[in-house]
Protein backbone atom coordinates (compact mmCIF):
# COMPACT_ATOMS: atom_id res chain seq x y z
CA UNK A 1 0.00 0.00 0.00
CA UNK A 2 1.27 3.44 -0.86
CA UNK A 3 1.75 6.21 1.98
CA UNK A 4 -0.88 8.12 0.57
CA UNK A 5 -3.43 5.08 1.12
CA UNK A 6 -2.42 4.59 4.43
CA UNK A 7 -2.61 8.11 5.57
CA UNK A 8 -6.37 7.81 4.03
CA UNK A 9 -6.55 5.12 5.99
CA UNK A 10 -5.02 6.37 9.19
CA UNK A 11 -7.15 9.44 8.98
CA UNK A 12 -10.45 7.18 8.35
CA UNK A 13 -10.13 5.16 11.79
CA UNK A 14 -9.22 8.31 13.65
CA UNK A 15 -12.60 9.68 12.65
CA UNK A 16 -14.79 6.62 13.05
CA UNK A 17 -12.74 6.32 16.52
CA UNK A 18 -13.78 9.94 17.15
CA UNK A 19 -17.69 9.11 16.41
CA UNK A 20 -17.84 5.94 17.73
CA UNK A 21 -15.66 7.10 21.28
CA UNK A 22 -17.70 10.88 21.49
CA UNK A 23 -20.17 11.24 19.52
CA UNK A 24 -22.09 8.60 20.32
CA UNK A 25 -23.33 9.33 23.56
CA UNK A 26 -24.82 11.84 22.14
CA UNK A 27 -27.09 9.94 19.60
CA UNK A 28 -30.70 9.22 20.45
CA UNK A 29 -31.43 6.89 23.04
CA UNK A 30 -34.60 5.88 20.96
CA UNK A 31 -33.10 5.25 18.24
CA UNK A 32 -35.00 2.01 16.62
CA UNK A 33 -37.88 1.79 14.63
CA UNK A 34 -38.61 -1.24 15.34
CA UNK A 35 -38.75 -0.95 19.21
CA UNK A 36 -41.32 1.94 18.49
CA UNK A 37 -43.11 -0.82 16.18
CA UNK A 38 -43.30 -3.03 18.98
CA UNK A 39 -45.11 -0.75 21.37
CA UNK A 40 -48.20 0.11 18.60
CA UNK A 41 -51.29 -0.96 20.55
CA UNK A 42 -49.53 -0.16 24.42
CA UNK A 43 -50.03 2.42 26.64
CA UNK A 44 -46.51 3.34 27.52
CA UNK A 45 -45.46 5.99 30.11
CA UNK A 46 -42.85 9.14 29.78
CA UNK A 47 -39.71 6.44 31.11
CA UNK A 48 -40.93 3.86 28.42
CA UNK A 49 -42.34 1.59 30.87
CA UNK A 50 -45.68 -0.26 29.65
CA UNK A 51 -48.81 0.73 31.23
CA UNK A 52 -51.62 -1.02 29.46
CA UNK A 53 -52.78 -2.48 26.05
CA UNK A 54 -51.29 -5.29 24.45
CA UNK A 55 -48.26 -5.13 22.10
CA UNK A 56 -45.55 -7.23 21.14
CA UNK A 57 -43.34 -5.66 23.34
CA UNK A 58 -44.66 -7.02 26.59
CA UNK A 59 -42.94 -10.40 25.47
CA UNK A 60 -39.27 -8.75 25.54
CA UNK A 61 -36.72 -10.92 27.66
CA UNK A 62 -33.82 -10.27 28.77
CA UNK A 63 -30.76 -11.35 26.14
CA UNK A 64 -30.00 -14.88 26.67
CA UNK A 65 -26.41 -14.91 25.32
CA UNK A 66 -24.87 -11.82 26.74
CA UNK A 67 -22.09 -10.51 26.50
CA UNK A 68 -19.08 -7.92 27.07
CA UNK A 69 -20.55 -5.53 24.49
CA UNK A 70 -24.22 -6.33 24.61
CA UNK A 71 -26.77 -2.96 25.26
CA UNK A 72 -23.80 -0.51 23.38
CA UNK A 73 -22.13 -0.44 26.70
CA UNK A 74 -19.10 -2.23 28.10
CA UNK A 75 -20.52 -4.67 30.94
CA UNK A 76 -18.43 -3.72 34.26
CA UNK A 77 -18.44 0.14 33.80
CA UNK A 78 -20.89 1.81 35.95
CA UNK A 79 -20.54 4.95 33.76
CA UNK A 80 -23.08 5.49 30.82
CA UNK A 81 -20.65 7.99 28.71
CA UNK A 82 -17.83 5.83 29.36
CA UNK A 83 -19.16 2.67 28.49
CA UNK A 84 -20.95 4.09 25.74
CA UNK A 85 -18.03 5.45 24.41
CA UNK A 86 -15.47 2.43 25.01
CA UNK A 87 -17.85 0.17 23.57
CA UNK A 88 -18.27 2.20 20.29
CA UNK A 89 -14.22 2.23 20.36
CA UNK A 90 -13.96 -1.61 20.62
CA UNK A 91 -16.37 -1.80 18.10
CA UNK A 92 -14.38 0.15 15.53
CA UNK A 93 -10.72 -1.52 16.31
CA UNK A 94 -12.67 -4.69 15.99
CA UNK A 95 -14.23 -4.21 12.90
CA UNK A 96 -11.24 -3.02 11.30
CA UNK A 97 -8.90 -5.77 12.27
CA UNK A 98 -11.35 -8.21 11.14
CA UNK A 99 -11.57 -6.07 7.68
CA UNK A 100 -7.68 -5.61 7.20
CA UNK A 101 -7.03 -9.51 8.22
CA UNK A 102 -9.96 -10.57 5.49
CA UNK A 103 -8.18 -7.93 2.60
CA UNK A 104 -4.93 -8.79 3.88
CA UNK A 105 -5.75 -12.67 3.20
CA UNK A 106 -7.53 -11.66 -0.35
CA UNK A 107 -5.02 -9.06 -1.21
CA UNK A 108 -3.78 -9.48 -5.30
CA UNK A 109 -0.20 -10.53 -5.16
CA UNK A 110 2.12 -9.81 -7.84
CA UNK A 111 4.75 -11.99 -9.48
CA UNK A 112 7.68 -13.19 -7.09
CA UNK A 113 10.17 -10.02 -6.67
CA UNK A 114 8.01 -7.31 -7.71
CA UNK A 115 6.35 -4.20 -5.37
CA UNK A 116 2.86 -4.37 -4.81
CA UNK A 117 1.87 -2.16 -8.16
CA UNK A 118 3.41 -4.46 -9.85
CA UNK A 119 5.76 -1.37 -12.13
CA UNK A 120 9.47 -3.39 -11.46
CA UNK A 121 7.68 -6.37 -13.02
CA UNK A 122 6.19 -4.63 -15.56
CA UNK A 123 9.80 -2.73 -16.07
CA UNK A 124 11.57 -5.74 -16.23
CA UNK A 125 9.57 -7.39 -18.85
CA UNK A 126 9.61 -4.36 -21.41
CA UNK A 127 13.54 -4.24 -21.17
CA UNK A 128 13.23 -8.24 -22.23
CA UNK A 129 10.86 -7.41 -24.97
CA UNK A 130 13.33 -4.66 -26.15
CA UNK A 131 16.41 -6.65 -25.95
CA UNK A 132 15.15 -9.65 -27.33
């Protein structure tokens, strides 16, 4: 990869570290659609508990696998922002070390010798053209 590309790159997962870390504690704390779906036909009061009706929501359980990340937050931190924001942080280096190991693994690789463009390969073979 060329410096350019990984300065793109570098400059990329500084700003999804910034949203994901900050900015997301800020973000709506309804944010799903279909959570709102699921309440159509309660009677739900202002801290989202149900009140009455009947809705598909009144089956919710708790999650049955779990986990370190589950609910956006990080489980062990009492802090909302700080969990919040760790979480979205894990989430990002995560992502991205699964996506760089899967293009690392499927990356195009040139003939034996050459640089990753592929030009001293390309070089060599016009000069044996030429000559020959």
């Amino acid at each position: 990869m060329r410096k350019r590309s990984w300065g793109f790159v570098a400059v990329g997962l500084l700003v999804a570290l910034l949203l994901a870390g900050v900015v997301s504690n800020y973000a709506s704390s309804h944010p799903d659609g279909l959570d709102s779906s699921l309440l159509e036909g309660c009677t739900v009061d202002s801290e989202g508990e149900i009140t009455g009706g009947s809705c598909p929501a009144q089956q919710e359980q708790e999650h049955e696998v779990g986990g370190p990340l589950a609910d956006y937050g990080v489980a062990g931190i009492d802090n909302g922002f700080l969990s919040t924001g760790l979480s979205g942080v894990l989430g990002v280096l995560l992502t991205f070390a699964i996506g760089g190991g899967v293009f690392w693994l499927l990356r195009r690789r040139g003939p034996a010798g050459s640089d990753e463009s592929g030009d001293a390969a390309r070089g060599e073979r016009q000069r044996a053209d030429a000559a020959g």
